[in-house]
Protein backbone atom coordinates (compact mmCIF):
# COMPACT_ATOMS: atom_id res chain seq x y z
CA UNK A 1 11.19 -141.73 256.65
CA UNK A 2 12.42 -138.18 256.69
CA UNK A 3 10.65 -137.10 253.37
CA UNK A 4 9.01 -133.71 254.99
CA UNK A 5 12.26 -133.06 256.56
CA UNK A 6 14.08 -133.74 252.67
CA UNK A 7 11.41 -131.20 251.39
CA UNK A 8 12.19 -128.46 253.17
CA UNK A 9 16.21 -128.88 252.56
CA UNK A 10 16.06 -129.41 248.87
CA UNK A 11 13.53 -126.21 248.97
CA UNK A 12 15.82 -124.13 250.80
CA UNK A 13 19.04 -125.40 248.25
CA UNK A 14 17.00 -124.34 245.10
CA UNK A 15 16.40 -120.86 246.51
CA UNK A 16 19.92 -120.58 247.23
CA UNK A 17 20.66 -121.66 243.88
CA UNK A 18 17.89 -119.33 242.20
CA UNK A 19 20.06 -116.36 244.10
CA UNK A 20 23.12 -117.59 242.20
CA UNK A 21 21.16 -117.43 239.23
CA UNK A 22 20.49 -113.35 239.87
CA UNK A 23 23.52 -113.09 241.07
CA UNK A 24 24.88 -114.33 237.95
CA UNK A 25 22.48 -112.13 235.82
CA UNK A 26 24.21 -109.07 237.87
CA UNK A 27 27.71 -110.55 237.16
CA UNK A 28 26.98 -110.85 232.94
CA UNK A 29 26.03 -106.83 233.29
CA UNK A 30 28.78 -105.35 235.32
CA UNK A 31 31.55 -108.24 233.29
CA UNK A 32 29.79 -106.69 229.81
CA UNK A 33 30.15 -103.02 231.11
CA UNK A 34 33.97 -103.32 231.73
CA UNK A 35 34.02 -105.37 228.54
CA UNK A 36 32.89 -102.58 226.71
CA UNK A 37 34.88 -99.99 228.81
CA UNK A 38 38.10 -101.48 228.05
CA UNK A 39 37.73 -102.10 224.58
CA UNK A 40 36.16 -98.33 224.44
CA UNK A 41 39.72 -97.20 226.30
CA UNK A 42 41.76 -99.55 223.91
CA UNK A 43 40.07 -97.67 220.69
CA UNK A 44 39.69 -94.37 222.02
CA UNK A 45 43.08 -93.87 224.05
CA UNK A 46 43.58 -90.37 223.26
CA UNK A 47 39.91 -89.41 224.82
CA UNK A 48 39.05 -88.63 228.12
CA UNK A 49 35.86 -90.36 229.88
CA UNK A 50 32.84 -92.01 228.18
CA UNK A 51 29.83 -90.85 226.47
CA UNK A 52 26.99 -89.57 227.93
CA UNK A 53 25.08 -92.62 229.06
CA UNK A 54 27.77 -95.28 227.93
CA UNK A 55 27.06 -97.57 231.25
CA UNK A 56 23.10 -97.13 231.06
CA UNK A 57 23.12 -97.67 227.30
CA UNK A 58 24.97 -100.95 227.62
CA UNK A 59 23.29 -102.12 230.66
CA UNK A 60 19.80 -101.73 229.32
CA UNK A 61 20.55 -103.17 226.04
CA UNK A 62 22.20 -106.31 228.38
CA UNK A 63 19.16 -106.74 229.97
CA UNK A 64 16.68 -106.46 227.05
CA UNK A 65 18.42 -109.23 225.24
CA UNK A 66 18.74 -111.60 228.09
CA UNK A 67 14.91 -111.00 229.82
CA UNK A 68 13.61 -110.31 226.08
CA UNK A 69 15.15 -113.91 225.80
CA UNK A 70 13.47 -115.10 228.40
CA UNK A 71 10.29 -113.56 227.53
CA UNK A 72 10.39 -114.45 223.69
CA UNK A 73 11.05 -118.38 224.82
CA UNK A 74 8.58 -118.97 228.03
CA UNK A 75 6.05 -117.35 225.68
CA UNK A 76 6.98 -119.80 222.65
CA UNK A 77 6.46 -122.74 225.42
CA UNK A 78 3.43 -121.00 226.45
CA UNK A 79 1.63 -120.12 223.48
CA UNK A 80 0.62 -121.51 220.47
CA UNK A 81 0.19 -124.88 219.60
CA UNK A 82 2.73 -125.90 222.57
CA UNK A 83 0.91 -123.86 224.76
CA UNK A 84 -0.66 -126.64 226.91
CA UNK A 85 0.44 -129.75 228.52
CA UNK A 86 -1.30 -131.75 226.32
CA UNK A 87 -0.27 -130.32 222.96
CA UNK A 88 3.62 -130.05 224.22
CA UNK A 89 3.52 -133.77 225.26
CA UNK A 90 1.38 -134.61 221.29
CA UNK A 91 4.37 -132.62 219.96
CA UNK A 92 7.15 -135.12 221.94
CA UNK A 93 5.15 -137.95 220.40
CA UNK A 94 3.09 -138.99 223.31
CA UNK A 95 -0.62 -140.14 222.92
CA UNK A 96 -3.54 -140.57 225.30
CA UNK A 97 -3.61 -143.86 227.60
CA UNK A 98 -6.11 -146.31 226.35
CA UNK A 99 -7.17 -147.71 229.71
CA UNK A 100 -9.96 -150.16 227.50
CA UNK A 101 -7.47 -151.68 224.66
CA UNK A 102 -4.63 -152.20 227.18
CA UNK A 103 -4.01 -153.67 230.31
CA UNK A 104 -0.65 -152.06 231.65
CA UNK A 105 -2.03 -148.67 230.35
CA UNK A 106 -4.97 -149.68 232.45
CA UNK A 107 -2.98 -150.02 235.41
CA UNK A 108 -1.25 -146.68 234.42
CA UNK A 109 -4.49 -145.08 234.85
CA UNK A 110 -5.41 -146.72 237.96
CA UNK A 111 -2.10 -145.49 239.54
CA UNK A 112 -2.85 -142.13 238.31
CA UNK A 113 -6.25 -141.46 239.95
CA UNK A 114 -5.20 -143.29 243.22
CA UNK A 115 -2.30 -140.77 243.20
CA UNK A 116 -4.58 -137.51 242.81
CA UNK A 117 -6.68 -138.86 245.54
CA UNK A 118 -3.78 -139.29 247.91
CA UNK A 119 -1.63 -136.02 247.16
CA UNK A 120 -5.17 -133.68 246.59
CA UNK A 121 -4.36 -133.03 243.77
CA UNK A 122 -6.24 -133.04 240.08
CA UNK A 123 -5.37 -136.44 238.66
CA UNK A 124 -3.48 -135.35 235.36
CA UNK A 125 -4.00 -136.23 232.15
CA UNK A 126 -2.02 -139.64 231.66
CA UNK A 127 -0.45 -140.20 228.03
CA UNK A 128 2.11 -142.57 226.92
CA UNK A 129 5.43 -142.60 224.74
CA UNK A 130 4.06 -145.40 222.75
CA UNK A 131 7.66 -145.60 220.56
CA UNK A 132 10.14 -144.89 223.51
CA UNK A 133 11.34 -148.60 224.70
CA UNK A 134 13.49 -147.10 227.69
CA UNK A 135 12.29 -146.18 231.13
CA UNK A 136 11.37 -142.41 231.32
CA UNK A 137 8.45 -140.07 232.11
CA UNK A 138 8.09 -136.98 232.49
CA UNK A 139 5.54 -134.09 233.42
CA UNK A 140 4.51 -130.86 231.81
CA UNK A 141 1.92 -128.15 231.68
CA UNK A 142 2.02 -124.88 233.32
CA UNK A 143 -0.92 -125.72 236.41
CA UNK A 144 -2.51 -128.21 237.77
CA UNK A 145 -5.45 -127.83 235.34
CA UNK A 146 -3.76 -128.46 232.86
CA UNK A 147 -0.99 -131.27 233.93
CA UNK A 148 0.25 -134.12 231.82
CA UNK A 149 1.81 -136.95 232.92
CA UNK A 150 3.37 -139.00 230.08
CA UNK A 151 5.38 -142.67 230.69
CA UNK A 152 7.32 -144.59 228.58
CA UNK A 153 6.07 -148.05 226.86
CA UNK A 154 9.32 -149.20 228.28
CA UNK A 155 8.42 -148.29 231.83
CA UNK A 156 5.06 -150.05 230.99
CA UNK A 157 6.63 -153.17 229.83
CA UNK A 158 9.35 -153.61 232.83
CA UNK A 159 8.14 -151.86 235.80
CA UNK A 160 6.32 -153.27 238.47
CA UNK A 161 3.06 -151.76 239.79
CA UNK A 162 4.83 -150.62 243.03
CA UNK A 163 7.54 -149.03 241.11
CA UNK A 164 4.86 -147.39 238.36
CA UNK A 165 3.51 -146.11 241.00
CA UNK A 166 6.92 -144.78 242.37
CA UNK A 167 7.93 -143.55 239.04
CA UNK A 168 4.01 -141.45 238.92
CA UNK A 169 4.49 -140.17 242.55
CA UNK A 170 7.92 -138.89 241.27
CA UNK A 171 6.13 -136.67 238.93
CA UNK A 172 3.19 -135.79 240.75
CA UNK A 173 5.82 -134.00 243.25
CA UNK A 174 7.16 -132.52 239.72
CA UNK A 175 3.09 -130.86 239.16
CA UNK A 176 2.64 -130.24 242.41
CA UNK A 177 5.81 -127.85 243.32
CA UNK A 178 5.88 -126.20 239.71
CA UNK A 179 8.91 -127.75 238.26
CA UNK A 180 8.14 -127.74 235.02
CA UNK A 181 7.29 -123.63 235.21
CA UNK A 182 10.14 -123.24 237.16
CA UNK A 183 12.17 -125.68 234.62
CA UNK A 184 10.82 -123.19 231.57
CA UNK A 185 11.56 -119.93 233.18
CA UNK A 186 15.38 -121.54 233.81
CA UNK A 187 15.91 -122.25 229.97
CA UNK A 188 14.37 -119.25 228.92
CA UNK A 189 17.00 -117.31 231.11
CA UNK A 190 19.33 -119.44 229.68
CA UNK A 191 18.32 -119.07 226.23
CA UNK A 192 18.58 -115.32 227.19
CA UNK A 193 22.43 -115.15 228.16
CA UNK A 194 23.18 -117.74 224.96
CA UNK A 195 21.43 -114.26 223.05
CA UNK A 196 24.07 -112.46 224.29
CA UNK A 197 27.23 -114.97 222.20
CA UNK A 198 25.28 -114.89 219.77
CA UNK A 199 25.25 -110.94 219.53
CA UNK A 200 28.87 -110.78 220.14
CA UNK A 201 29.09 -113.60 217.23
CA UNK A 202 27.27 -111.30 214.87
CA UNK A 203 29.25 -108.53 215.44
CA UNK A 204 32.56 -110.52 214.76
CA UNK A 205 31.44 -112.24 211.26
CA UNK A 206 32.74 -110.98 208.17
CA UNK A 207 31.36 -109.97 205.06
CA UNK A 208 31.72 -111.87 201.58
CA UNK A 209 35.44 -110.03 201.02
CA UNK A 210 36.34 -111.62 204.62
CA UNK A 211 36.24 -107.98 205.99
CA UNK A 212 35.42 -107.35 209.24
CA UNK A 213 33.83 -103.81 210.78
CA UNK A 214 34.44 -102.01 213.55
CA UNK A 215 31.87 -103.96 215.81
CA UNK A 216 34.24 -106.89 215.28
CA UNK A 217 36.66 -105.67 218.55
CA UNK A 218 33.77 -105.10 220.99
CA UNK A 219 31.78 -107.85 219.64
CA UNK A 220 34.86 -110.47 220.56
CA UNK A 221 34.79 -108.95 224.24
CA UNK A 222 30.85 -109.43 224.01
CA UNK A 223 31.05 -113.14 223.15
CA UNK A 224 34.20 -114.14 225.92
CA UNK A 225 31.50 -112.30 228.29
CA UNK A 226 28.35 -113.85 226.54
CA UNK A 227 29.70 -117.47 226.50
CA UNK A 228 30.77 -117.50 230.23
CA UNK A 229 27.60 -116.12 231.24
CA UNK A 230 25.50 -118.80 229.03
CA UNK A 231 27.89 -121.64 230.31
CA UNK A 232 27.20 -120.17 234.40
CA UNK A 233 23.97 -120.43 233.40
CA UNK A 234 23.51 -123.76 232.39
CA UNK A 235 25.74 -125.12 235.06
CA UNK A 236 22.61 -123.07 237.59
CA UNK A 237 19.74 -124.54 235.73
CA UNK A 238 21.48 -128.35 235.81
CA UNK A 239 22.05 -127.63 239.79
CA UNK A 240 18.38 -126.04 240.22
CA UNK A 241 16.75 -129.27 238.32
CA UNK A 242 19.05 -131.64 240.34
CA UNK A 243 17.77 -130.23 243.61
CA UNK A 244 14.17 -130.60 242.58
CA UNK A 245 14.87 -134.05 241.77
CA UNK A 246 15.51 -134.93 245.21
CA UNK A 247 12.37 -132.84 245.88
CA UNK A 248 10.32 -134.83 244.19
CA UNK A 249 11.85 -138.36 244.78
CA UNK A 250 11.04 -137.34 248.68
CA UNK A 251 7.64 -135.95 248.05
CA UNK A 252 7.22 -139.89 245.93
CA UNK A 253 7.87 -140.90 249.27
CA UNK A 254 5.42 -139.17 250.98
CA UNK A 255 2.67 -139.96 248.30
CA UNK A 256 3.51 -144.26 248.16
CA UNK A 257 4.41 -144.25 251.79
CA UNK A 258 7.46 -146.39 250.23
CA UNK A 259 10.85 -146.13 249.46
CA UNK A 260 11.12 -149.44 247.20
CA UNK A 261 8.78 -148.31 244.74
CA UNK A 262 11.19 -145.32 243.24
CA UNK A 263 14.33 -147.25 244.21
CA UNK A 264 13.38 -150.11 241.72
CA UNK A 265 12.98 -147.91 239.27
CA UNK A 266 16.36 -146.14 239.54
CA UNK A 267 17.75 -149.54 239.73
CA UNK A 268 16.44 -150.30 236.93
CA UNK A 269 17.44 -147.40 234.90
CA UNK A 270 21.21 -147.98 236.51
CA UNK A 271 20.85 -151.45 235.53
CA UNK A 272 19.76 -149.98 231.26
CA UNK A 273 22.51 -147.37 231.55
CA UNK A 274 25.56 -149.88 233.00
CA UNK A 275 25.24 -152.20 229.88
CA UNK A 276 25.53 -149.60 227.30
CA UNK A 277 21.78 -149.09 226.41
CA UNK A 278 21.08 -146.62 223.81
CA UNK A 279 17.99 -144.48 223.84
CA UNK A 280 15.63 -145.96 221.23
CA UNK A 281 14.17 -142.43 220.10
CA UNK A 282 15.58 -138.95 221.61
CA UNK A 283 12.91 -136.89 222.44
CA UNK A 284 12.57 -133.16 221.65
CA UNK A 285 14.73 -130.33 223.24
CA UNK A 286 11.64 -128.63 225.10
CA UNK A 287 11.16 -131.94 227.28
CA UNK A 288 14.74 -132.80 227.89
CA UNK A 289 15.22 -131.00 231.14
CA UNK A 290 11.68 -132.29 232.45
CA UNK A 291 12.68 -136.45 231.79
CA UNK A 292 13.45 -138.67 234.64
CA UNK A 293 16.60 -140.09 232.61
CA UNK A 294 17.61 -137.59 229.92
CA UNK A 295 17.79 -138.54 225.88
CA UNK A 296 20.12 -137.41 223.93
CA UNK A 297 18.77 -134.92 221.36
């Protein structure tokens, strides 16, 4: 089993990607800039040059909407009363495993501490999706110290103890590398370039006589350049989570020392998805990039 060697590719692939993502940051400010410039020329075609500060003005006020977006929605996931594992997973609808009124969610907890012994790691705190009949899990908090690792009744109900196990390791690898801070800092940058449309589609409304002001022309060349940059984005964030995926399914392998484990659970899951299952309850917006098999919302 290659596992360390699968680490260090799908490490190197999600810094490449995390590039892209700056890259892509840089792209939104010089594509707004020349946005801006030609609609300036276009309204203004009898002047000569641009005012003073015209680039810095409009570069600054890129940024501040896209890292103030960033800011304003890590900090929301941060703070508050979704500011710890615990309370984000509560607000999902997962409850603390009762290892004493249950047997499976015994077994849950069993797997759990044998896991934190064998990565060294702090055993998280193990909760369950008591009203989610589907396979999933998923794992949140910000640090180890305070890690949550939450599992469906459904992959109670139909997974063995070598794949629960599997399906634990998986997100283990998830706490361990920082996936879910690295998965919140994504969606806050993308939250931050969706600011940007959304700017651009304020400028273009119009008023209760269907009237549109003067903000309407450079607001339309804000939102072309605002919803490209939110859709590049996305399609960065999707790739980022997709190569810690493969991160963690090889770190599960490290942790089991098996390969069938994880497999029957993907099987599994195939198996749910190939027959037309529907998700029994989608689960809130704030976990969906953290599940193992995504809800719809």
């Amino acid at each position: 089993m290659r596992f360390f060697e699968q680490q260090e590719n799908a490490r190197a692939q999600t810094t490449r990607l995390l590039v892209l993502f700056a890259l892509t940051l840089l792209a939104l400010v010089v594509a707004v800039n020349l946005a801006l410039a030609l609609t300036w020329r276009l309204v203004w075609y009898g002047g000569s040059g641009y005012p003073q500060h015209f680039f810095v003005v409009n570069t600054a006020v890129t940024l501040l909407f896209v890292l103030g977006g960033w800011w304003l929605e890590t900090s929301a996931l941060h703070g508050g009363d979704g500011g710890s594992g615990e309370a984000l997973a509560r607000r999902v609808g997962a409850r603390e495993a009762w290892p004493d009124r249950c047997e499976a969610e015994r077994k849950f907890c069993n797997i759990v501490s044998e896991l934190a012994i064998a990565s060294s790691m702090r055993a998280p705190l193990p909760m369950v999706l008591a009203r989610l009949d589907d396979i999933n899990a998923f794992a949140c908090g910000w640090d180890e110290g305070d890690a949550v690792v939450a599992v469906s009744q459904g992959a109670l109900d139909h997974l063995t103890r070598d794949e629960l196990q599997g399906l634990v390791a998986h997100e283990f690898s998830h706490i361990r590398e920082g996936d879910t801070r690295l998965n919140m800092r994504l969606a806050g940058m993308v939250f931050g370039l969706e600011m940007i449309f959304n700017l651009g589609k304020t400028m273009c409304e119009a008023d209760d006589m269907r009237r549109r002001s003067f903000l309407a022309l450079p607001g339309f060349a804000i939102q072309a350049v605002g919803s490209l940059g939110w859709l590049a984005g996305r399609v960065l964030k999707a790739a980022v989570s997709r190569q810690r995926e493969f991160l963690a399914d090889a770190r599960a392998v490290q942790f089991t020392r098996s390969k069938d484990g994880l497999g029957g659970v993907l099987r599994k899951v195939a198996g749910q998805q190939q027959v037309g299952h529907s998700p029994s309850m989608p689960l809130h917006p704030s976990v969906q990039h953290m599940l193992l098999v995504t809800t719809a919302g």
